[in-house]
N, C-alpha and C. Protein backbone atom coordinates (compact mmCIF):
# COMPACT_ATOMS: atom_id res chain seq x y z
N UNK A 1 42.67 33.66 45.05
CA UNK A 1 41.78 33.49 43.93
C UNK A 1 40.45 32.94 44.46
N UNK A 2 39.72 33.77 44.25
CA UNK A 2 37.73 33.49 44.79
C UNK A 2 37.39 32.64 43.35
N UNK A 3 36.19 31.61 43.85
CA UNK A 3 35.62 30.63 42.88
C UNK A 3 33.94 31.17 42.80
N UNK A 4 33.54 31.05 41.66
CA UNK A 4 31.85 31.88 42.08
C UNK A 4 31.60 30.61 42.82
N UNK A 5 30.29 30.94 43.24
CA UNK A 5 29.89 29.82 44.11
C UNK A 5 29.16 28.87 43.33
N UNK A 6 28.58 29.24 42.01
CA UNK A 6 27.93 27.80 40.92
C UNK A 6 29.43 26.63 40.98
N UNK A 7 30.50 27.41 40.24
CA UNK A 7 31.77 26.37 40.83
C UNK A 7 31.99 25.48 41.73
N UNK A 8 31.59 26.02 42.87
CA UNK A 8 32.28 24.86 44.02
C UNK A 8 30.67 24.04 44.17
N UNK A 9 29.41 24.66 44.08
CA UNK A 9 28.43 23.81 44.26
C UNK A 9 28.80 22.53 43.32
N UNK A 10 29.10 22.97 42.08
CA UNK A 10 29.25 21.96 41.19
C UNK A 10 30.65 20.76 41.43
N UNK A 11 31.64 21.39 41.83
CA UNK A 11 32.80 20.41 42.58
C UNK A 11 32.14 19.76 43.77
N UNK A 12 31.38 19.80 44.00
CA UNK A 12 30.90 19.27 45.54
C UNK A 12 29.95 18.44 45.07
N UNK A 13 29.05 18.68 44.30
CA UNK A 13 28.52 17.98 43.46
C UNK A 13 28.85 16.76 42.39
N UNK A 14 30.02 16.98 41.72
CA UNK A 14 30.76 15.76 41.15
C UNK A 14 31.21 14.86 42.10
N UNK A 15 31.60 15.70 42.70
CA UNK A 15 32.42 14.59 44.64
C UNK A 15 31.87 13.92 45.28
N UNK A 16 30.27 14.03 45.51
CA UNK A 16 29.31 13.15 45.74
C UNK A 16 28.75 11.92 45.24
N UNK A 17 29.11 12.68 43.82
CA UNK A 17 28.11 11.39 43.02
C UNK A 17 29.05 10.64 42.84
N UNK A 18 30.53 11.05 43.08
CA UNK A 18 31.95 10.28 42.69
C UNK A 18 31.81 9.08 43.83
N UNK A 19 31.61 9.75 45.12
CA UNK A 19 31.36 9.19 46.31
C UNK A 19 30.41 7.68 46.20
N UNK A 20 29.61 8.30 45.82
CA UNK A 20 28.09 7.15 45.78
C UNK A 20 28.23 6.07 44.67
N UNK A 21 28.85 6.74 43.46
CA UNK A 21 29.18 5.70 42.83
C UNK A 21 30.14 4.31 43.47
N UNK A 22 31.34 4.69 44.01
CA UNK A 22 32.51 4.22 44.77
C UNK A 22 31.77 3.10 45.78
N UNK A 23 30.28 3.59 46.80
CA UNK A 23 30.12 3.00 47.41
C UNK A 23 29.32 1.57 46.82
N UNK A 24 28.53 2.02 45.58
CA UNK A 24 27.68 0.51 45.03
C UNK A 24 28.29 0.38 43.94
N UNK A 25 29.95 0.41 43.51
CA UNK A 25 30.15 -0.35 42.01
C UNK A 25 31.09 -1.97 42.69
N UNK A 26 30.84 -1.93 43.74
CA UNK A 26 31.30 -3.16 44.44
C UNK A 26 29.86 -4.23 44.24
N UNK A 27 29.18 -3.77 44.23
CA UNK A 27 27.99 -4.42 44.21
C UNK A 27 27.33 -5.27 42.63
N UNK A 28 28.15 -4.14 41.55
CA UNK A 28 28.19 -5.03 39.80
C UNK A 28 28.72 -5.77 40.08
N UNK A 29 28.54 -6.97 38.74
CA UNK A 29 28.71 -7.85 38.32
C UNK A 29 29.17 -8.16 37.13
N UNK A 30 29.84 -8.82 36.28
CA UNK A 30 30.06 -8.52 35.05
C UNK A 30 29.85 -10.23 34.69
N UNK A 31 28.92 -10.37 33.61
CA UNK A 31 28.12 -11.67 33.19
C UNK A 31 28.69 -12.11 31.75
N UNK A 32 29.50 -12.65 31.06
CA UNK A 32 29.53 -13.29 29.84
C UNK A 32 28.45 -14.32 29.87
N UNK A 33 27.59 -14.11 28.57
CA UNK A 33 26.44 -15.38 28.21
C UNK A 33 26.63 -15.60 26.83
N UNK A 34 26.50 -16.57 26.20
CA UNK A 34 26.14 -16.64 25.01
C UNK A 34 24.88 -16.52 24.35
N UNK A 35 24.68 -15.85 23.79
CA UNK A 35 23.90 -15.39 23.23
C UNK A 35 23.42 -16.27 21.68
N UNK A 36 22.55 -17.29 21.74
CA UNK A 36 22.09 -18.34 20.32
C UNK A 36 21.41 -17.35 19.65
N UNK A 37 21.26 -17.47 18.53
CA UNK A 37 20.24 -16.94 17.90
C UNK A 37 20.53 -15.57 16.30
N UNK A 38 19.62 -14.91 15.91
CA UNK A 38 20.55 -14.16 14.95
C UNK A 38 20.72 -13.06 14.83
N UNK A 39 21.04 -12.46 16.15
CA UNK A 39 21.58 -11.36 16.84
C UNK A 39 23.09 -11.73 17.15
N UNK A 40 23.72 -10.76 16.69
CA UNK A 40 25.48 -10.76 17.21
C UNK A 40 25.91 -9.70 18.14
N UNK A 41 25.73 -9.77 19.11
CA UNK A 41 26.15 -8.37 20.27
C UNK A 41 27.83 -8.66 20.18
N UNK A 42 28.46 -7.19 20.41
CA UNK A 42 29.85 -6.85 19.98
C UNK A 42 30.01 -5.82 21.18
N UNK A 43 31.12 -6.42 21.95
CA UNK A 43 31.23 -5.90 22.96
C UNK A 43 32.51 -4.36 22.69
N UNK A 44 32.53 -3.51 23.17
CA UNK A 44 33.66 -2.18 22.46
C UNK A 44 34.72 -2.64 23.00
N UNK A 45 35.40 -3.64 23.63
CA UNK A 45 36.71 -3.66 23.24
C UNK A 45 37.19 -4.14 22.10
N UNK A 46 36.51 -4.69 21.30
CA UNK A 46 36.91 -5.28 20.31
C UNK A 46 36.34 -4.43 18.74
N UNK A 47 36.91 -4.48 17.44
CA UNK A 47 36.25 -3.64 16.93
C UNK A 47 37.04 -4.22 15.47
N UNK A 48 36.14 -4.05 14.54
CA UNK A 48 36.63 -4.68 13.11
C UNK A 48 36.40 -4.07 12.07
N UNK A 49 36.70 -3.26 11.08
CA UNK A 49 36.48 -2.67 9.92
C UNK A 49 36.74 -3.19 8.96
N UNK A 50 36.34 -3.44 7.48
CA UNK A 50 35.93 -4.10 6.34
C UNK A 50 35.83 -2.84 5.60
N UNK A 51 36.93 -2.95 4.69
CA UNK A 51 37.08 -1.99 3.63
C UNK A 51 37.24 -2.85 2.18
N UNK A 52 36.17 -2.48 1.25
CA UNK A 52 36.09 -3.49 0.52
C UNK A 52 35.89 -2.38 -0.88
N UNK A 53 36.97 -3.09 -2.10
CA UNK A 53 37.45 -2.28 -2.98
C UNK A 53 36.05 -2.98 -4.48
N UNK A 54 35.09 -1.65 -4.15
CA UNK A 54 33.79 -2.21 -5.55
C UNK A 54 34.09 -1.17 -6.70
N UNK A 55 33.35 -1.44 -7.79
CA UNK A 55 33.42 -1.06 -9.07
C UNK A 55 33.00 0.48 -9.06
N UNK A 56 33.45 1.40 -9.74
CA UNK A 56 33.06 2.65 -10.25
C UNK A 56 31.19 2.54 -10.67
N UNK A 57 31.04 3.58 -10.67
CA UNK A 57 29.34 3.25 -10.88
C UNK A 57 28.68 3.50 -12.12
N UNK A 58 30.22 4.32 -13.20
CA UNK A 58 29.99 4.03 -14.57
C UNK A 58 29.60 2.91 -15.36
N UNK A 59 30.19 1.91 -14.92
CA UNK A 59 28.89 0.92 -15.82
C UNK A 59 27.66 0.03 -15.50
N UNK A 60 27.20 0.85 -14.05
CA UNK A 60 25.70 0.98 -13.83
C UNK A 60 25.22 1.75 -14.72
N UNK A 61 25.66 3.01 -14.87
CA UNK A 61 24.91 3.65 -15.17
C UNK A 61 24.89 3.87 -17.13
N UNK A 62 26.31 3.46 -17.03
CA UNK A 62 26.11 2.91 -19.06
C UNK A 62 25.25 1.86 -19.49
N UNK A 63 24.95 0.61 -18.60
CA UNK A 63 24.07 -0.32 -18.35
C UNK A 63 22.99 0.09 -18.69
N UNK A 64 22.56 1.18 -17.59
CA UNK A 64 21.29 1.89 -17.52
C UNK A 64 20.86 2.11 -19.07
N UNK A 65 21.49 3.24 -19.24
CA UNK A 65 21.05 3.65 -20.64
C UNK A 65 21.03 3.07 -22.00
N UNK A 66 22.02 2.02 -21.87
CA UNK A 66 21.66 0.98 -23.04
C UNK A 66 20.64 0.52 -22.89
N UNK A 67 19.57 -0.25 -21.37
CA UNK A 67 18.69 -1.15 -21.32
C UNK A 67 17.17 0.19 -21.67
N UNK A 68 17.58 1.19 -20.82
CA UNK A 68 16.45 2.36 -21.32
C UNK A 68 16.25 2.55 -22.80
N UNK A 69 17.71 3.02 -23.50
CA UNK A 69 17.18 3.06 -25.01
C UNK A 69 16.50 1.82 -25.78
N UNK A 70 17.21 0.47 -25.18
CA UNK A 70 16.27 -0.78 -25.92
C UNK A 70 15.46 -0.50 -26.18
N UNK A 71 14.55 -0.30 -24.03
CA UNK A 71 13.27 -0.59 -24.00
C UNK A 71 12.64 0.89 -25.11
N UNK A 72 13.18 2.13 -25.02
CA UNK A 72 12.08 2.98 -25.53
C UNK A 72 12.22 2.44 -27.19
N UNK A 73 13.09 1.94 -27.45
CA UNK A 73 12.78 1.63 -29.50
C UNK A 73 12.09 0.30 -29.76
N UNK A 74 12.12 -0.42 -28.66
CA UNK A 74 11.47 -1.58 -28.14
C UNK A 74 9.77 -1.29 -28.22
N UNK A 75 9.52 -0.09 -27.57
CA UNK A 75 8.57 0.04 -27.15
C UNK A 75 7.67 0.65 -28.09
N UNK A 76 8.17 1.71 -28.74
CA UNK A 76 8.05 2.68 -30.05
C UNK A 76 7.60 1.76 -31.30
N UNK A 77 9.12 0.89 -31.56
CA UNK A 77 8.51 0.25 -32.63
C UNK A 77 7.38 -1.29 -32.75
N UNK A 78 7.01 -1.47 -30.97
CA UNK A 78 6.04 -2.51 -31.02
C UNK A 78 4.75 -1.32 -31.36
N UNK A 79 4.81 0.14 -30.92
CA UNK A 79 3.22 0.69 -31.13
C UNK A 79 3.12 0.87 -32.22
N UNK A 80 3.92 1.28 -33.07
CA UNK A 80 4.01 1.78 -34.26
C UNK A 80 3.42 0.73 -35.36
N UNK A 81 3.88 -0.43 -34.86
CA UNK A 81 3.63 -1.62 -35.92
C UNK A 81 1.71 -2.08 -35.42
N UNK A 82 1.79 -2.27 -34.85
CA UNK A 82 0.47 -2.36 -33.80
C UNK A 82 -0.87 -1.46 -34.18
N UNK A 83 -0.65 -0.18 -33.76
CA UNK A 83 -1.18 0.79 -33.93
C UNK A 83 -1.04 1.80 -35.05
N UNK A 84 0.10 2.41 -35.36
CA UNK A 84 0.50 3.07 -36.60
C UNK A 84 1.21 4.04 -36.05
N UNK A 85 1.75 5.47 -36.33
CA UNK A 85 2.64 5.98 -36.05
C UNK A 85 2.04 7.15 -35.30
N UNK A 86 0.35 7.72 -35.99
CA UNK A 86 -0.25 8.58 -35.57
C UNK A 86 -0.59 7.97 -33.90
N UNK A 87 -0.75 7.59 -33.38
CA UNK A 87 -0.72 6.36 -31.67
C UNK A 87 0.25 6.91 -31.34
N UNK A 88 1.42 6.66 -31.66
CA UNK A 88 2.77 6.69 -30.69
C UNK A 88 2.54 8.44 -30.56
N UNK A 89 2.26 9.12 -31.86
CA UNK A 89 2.89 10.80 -31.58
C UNK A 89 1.44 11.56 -30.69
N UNK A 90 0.23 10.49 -30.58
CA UNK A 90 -0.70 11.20 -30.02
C UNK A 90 -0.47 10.64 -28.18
N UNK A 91 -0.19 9.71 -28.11
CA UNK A 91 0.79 9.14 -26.75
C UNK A 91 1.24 10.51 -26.08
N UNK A 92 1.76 11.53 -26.65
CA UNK A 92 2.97 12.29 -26.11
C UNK A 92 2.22 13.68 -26.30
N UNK A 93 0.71 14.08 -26.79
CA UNK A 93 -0.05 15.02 -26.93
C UNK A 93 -0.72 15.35 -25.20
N UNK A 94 -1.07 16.39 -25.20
CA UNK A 94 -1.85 16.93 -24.55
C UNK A 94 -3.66 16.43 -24.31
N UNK A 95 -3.88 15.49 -23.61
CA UNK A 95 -5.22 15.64 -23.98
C UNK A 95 -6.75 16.40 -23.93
N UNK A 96 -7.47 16.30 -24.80
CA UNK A 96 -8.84 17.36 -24.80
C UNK A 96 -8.66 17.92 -23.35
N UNK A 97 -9.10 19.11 -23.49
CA UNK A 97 -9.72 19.40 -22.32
C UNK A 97 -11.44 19.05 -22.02
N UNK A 98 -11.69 18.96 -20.90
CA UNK A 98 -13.26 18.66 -20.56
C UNK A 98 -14.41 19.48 -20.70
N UNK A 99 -13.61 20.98 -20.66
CA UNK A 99 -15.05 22.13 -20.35
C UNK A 99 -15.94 21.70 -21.55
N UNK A 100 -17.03 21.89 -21.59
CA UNK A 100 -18.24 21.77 -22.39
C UNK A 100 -18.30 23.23 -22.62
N UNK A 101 -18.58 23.47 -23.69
CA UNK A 101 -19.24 24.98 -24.44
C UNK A 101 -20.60 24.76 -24.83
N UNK A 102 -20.59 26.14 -24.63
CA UNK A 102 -22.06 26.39 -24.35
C UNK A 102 -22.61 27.59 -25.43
N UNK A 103 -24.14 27.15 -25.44
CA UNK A 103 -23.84 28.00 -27.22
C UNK A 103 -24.44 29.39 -26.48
């Protein structure tokens, strides 16, 4: 069985760097420090998950729409009393356009 030759360059190539590694990992060090401050470094042997059981998001969002309808009858019937009713329905109109006519 023949190997192309990208193959074995590349086995010869892992074998080297396998090599070189081998010769300077005598040379690491491995440092525990404590670390003050309000950074928490977490080293991967260790590992913790937090599964935490919260509320459905239905009564955010029923919340929601009760405090929205307040505010819009809230809001309606402060203009209305204020201003009058023709205010609130011109609020929600289109306004003039600008062009000038010309005779």
């Amino acid at each position: 069985m023949f190997l192309p030759i990208w193959v074995i360059d590349w086995c010869v190539l892992v074998y080297t760097d396998l090599q070189e590694l081998a010769d300077h990992t005598h040379e690491a060090n491995v440092q525990h420090e404590v670390l003050d401050g309000m950074f928490t470094f977490y080293d991967s042997t260790k590992a913790k998950l937090n599964i935490y059981q919260v509320a459905s998001v239905t009564f955010d969002l029923l919340l929601l729409l009760v405090l929205g309808s307040y505010l819009i009858v809230l809001f309606s019937f402060l203009v209305i009393t204020t201003r009058g009713l023709d205010d609130l329905i011109s609020l929600f109109r289109r306004p003039p356009s600008r062009k000038v006519k010309t005779a």
